[in-house]
C-alpha atoms as a PDB file:
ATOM      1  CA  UNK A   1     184.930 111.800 190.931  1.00  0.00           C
ATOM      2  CA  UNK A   2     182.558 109.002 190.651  1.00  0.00           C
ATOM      3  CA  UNK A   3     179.574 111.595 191.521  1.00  0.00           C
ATOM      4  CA  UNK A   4     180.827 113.118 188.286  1.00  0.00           C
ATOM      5  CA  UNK A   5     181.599 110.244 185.841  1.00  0.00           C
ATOM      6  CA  UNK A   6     177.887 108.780 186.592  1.00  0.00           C
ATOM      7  CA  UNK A   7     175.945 111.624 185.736  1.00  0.00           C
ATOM      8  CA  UNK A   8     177.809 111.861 182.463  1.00  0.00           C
ATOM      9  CA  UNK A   9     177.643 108.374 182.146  1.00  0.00           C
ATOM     10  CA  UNK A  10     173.905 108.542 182.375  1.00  0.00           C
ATOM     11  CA  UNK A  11     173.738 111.735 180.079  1.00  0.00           C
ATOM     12  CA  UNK A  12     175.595 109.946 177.561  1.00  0.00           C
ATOM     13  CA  UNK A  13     173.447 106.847 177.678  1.00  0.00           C
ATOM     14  CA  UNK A  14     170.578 108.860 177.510  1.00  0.00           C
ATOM     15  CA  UNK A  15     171.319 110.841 174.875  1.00  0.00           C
ATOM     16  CA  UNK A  16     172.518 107.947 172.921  1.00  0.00           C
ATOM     17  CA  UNK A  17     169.275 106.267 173.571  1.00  0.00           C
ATOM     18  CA  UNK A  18     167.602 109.353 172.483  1.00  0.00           C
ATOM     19  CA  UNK A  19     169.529 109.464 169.283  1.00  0.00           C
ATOM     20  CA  UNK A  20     168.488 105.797 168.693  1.00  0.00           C
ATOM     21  CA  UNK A  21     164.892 106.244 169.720  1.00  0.00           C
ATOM     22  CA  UNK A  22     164.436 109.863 167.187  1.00  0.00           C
ATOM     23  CA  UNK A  23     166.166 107.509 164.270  1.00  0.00           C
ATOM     24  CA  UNK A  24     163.807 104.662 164.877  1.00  0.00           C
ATOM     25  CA  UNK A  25     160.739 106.826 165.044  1.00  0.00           C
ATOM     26  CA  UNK A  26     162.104 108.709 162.156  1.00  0.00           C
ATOM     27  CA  UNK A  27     162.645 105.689 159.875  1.00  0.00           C
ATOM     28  CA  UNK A  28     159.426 104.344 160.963  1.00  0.00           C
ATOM     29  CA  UNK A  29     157.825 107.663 159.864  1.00  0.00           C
ATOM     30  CA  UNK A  30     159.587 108.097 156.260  1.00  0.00           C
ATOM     31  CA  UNK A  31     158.714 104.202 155.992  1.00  0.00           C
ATOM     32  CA  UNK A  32     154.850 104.828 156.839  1.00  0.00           C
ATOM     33  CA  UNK A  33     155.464 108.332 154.821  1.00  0.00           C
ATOM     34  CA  UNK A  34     156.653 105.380 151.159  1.00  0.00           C
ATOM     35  CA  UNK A  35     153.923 103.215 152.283  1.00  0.00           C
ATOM     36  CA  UNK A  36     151.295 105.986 152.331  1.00  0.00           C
ATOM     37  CA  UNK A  37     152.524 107.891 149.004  1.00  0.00           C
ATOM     38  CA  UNK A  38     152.616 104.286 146.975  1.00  0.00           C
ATOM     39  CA  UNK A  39     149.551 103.964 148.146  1.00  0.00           C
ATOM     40  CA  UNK A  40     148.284 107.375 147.296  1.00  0.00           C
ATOM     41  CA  UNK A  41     150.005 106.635 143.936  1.00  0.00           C
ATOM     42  CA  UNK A  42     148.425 103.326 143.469  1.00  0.00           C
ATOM     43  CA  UNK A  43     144.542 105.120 144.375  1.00  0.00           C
ATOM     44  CA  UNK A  44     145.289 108.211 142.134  1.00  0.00           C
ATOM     45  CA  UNK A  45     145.827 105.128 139.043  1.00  0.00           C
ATOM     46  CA  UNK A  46     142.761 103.444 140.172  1.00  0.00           C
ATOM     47  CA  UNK A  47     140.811 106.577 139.682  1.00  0.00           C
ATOM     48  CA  UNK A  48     142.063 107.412 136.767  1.00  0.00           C
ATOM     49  CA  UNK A  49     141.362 104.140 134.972  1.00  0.00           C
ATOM     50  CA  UNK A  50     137.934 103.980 136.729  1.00  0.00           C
ATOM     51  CA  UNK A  51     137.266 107.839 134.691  1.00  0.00           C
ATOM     52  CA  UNK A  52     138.394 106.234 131.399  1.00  0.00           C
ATOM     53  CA  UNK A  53     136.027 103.044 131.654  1.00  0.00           C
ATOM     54  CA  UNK A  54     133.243 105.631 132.601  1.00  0.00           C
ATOM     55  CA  UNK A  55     134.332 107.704 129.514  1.00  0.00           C
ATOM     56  CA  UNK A  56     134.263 104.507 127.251  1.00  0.00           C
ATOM     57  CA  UNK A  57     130.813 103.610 128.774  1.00  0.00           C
ATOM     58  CA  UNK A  58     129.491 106.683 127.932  1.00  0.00           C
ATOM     59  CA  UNK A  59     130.412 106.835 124.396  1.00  0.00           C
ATOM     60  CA  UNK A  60     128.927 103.638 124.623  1.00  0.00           C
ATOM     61  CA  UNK A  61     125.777 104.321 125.522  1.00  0.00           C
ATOM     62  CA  UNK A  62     125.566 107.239 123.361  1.00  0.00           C
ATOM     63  CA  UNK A  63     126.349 104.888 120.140  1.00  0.00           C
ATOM     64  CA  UNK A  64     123.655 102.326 121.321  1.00  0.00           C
ATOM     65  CA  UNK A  65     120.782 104.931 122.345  1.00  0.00           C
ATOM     66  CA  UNK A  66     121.981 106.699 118.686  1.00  0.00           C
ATOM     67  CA  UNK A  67     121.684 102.769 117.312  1.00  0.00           C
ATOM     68  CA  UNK A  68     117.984 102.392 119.110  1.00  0.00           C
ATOM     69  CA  UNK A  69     116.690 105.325 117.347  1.00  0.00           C
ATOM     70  CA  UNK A  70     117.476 104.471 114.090  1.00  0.00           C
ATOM     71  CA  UNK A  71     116.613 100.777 115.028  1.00  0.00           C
ATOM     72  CA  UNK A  72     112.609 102.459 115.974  1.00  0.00           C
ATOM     73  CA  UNK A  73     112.748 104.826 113.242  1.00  0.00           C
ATOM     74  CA  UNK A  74     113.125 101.998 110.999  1.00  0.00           C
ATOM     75  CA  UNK A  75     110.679  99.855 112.358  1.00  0.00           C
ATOM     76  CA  UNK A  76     108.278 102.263 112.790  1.00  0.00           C
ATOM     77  CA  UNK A  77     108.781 102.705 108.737  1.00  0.00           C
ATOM     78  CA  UNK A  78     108.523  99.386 108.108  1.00  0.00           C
ATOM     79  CA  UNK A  79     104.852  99.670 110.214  1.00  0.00           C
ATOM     80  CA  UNK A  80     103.869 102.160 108.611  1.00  0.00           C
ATOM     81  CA  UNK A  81     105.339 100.403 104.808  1.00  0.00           C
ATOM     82  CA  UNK A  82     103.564  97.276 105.879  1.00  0.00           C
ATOM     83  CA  UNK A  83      99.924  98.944 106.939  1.00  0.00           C
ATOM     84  CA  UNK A  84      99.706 100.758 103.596  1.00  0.00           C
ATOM     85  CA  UNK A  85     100.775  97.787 101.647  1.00  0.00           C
ATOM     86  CA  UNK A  86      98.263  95.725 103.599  1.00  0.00           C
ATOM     87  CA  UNK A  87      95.182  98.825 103.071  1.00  0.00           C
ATOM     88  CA  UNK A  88      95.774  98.691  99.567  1.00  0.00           C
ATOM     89  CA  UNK A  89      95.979  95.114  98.804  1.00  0.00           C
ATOM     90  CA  UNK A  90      92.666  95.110 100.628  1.00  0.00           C
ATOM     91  CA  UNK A  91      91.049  97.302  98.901  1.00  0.00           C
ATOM     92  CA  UNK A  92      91.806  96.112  95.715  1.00  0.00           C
ATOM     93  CA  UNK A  93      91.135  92.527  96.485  1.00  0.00           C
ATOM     94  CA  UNK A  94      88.232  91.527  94.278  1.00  0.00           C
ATOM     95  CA  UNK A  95      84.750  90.940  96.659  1.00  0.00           C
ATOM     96  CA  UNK A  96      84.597  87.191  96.906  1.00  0.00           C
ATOM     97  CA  UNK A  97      81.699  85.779  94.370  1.00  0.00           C
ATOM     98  CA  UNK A  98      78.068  86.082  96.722  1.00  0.00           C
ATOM     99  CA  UNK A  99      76.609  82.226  97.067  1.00  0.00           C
ATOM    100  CA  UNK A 100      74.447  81.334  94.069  1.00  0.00           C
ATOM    101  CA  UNK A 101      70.242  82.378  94.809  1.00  0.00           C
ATOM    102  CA  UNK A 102      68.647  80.303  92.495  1.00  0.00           C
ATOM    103  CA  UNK A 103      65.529  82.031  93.925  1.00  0.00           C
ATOM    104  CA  UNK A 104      67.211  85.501  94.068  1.00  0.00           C
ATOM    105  CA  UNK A 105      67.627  84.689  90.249  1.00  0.00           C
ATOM    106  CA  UNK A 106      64.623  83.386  89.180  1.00  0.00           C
ATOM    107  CA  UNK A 107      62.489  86.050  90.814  1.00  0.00           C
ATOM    108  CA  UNK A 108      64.635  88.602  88.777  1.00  0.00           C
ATOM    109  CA  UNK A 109      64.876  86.856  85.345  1.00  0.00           C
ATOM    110  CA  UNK A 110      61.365  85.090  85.573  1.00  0.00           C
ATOM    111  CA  UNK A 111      63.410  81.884  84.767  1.00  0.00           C
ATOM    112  CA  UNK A 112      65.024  79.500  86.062  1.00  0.00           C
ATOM    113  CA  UNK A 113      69.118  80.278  86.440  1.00  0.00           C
ATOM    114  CA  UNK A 114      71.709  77.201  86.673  1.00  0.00           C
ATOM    115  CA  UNK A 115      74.763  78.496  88.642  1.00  0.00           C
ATOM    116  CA  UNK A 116      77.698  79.635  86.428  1.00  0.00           C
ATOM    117  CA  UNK A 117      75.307  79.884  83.453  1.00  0.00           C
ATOM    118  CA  UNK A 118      77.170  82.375  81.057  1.00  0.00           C
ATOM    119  CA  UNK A 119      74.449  82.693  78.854  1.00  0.00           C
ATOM    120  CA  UNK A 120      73.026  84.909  81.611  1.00  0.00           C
ATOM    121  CA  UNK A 121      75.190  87.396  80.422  1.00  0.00           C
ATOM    122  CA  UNK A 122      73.403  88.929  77.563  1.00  0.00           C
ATOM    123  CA  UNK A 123      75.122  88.391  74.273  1.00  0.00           C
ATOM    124  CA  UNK A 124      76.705  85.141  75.346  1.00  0.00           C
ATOM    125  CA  UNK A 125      74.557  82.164  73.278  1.00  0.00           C
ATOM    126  CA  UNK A 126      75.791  78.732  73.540  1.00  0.00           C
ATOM    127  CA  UNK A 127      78.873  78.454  70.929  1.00  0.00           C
ATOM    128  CA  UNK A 128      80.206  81.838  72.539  1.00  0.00           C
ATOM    129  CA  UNK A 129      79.709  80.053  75.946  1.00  0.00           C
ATOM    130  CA  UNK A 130      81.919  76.850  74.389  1.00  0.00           C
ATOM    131  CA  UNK A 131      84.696  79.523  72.829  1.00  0.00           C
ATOM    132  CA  UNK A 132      84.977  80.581  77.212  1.00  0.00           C
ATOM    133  CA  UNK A 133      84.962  77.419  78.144  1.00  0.00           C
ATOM    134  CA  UNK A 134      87.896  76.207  75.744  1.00  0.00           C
ATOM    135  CA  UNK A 135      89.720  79.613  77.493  1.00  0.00           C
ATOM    136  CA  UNK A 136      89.082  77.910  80.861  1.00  0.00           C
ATOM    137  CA  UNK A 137      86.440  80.380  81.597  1.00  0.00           C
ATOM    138  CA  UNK A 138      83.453  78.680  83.278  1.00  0.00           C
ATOM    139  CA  UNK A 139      82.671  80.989  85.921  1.00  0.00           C
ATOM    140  CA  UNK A 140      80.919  84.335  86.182  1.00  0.00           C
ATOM    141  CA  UNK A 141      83.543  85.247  88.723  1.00  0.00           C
ATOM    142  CA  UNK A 142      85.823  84.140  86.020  1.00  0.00           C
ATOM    143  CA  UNK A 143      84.632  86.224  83.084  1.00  0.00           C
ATOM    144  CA  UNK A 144      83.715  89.322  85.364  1.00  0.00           C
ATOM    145  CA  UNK A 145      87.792  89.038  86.008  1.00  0.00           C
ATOM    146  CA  UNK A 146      88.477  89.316  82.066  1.00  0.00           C
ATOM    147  CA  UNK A 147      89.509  91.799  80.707  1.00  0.00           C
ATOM    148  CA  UNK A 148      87.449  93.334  77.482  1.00  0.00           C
ATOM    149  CA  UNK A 149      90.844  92.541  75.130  1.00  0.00           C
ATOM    150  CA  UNK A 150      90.666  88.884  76.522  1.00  0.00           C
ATOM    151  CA  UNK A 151      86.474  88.518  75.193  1.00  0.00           C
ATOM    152  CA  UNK A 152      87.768  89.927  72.586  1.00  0.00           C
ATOM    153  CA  UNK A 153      90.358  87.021  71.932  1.00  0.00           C
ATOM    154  CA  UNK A 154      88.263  84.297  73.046  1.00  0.00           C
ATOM    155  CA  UNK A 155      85.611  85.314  69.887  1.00  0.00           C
ATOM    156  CA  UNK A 156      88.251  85.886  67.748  1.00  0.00           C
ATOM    157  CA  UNK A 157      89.277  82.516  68.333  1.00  0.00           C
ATOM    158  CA  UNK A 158      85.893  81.366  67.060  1.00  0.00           C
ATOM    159  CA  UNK A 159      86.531  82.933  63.181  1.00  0.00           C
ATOM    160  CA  UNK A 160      84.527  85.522  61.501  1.00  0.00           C
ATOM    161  CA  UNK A 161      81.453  85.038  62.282  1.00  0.00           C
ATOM    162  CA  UNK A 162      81.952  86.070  65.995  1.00  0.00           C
ATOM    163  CA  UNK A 163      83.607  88.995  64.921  1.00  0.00           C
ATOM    164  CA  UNK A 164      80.582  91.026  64.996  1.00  0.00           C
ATOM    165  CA  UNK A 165      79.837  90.900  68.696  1.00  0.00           C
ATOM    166  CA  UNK A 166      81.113  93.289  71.315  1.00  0.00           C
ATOM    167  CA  UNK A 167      82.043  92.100  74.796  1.00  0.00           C
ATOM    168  CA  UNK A 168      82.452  95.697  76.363  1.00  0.00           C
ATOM    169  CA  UNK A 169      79.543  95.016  78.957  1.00  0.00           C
ATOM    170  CA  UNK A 170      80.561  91.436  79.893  1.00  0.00           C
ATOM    171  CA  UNK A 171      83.127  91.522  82.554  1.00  0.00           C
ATOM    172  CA  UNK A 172      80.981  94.029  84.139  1.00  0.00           C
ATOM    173  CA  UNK A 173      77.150  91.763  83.538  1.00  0.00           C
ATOM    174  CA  UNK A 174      79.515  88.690  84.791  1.00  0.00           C
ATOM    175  CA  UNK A 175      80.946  90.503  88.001  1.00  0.00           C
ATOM    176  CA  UNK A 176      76.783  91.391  88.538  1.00  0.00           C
ATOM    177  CA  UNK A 177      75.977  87.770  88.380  1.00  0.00           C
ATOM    178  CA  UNK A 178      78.848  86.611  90.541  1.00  0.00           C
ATOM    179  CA  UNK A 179      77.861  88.968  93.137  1.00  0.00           C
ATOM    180  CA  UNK A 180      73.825  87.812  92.923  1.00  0.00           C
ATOM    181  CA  UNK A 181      72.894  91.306  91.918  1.00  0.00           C
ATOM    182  CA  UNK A 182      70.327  90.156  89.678  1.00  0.00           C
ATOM    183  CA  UNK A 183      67.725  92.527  89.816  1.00  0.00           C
ATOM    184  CA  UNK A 184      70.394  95.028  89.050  1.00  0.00           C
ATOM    185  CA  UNK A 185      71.674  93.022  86.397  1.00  0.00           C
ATOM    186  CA  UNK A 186      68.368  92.025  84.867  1.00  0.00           C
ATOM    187  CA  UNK A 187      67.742  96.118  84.704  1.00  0.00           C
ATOM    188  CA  UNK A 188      70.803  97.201  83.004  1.00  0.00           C
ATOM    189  CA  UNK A 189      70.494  94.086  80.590  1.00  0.00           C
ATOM    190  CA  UNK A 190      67.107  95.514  79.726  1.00  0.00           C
ATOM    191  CA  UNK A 191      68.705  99.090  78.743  1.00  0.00           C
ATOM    192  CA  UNK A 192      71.137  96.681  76.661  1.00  0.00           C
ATOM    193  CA  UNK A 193      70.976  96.062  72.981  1.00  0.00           C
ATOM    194  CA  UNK A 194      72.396  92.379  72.374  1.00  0.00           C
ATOM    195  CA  UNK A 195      75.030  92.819  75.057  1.00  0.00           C
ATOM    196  CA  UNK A 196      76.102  96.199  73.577  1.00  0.00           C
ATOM    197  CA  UNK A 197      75.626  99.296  75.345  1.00  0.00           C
END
């Protein structure tokens, strides 16, 4: 009977250890089975917070590159704003008065000229040269920058007997001188009757 129990015995142990063994390797597996889905779990939330900072970076970049345009678009106006501002105030800048040629102005008038001499201007005698003078105009550059109104004035301001002279050519006879066109000047000025045209 002992040839009998043993075997049984054996089988019994056996399959017990089997049973223990298969749970073991079972609970190991289901363990390893949580581990692996938390894990799974915890990658898929990575990911998706990973898309939304790509999203957000995206709409990002699409603001800024939207914001650059406008920011060379505006600059490119202001360019463009500043070069025509720049071409016109050039072109209307007055020339800068020529340096006095007493020679230039001698050879043209047959006389000699003293620089800033308004008298050159024809028309202008003395006491009409005093009346510019009191206005704070000295210059040819000066008078060729009046205005026709402002001669105008600046007799006025002498009483009656100024009224009867007529600064129309002036400025322009002024501007001449202050440029050291003389020969031009001296030409027109011989066309001219008292300063009149």
């Amino acid at each position: 009977m002992a040839c009998i129990i043993i075997p049984i015995l054996v089988g019994l142990i056996s399959a017990l250890l089997g049973y223990l063994l298969g749970r073991h390797v079972l609970s190991n597996h289901e363990s390893n089975n949580n581990s692996s889905a938390e894990e799974l779990m915890n990658l898929k939330n990575r990911i998706s917070s990973l898309e939304a900072e790509l999203k957000a970076c995206q709409k990002t970049k699409l603001e800024l590159t939207s914001d650059l345009k406008i920011a060379k678009e505006a600059s490119q106006a202001f360019t463009n704003k500043t070069n025509i501002s720049n071409s016109l105030s050039a072109s209307t800048e007055t020339p800068e008065a020529t340096p006095f040629d007493a020679g230039a102005a001698k050879a043209a008038f047959g006389k000699k000229i003293k620089q800033d001499d308004l008298k050159v201007v024809e028309g202008i005698g003395p006491k009409i040269e005093g009346l510019f003078h009191n206005f704070g105009i000295k210059t040819w550059k000066a008078l060729g920058e009046t205005s026709v109104e402002k001669c105008q004035e600046v007799l006025t301001s002498g009483g009656d007997r100024f009224r009867m002279h007529k600064p129309n050519t002036w400025p322009k006879q002024a501007k001449l001188a202050s440029e050291g066109k003389w020969k031009e000047l001296k030409k027109w000025q011989d066309d001219l009757d008292g300063g009149k045209a």
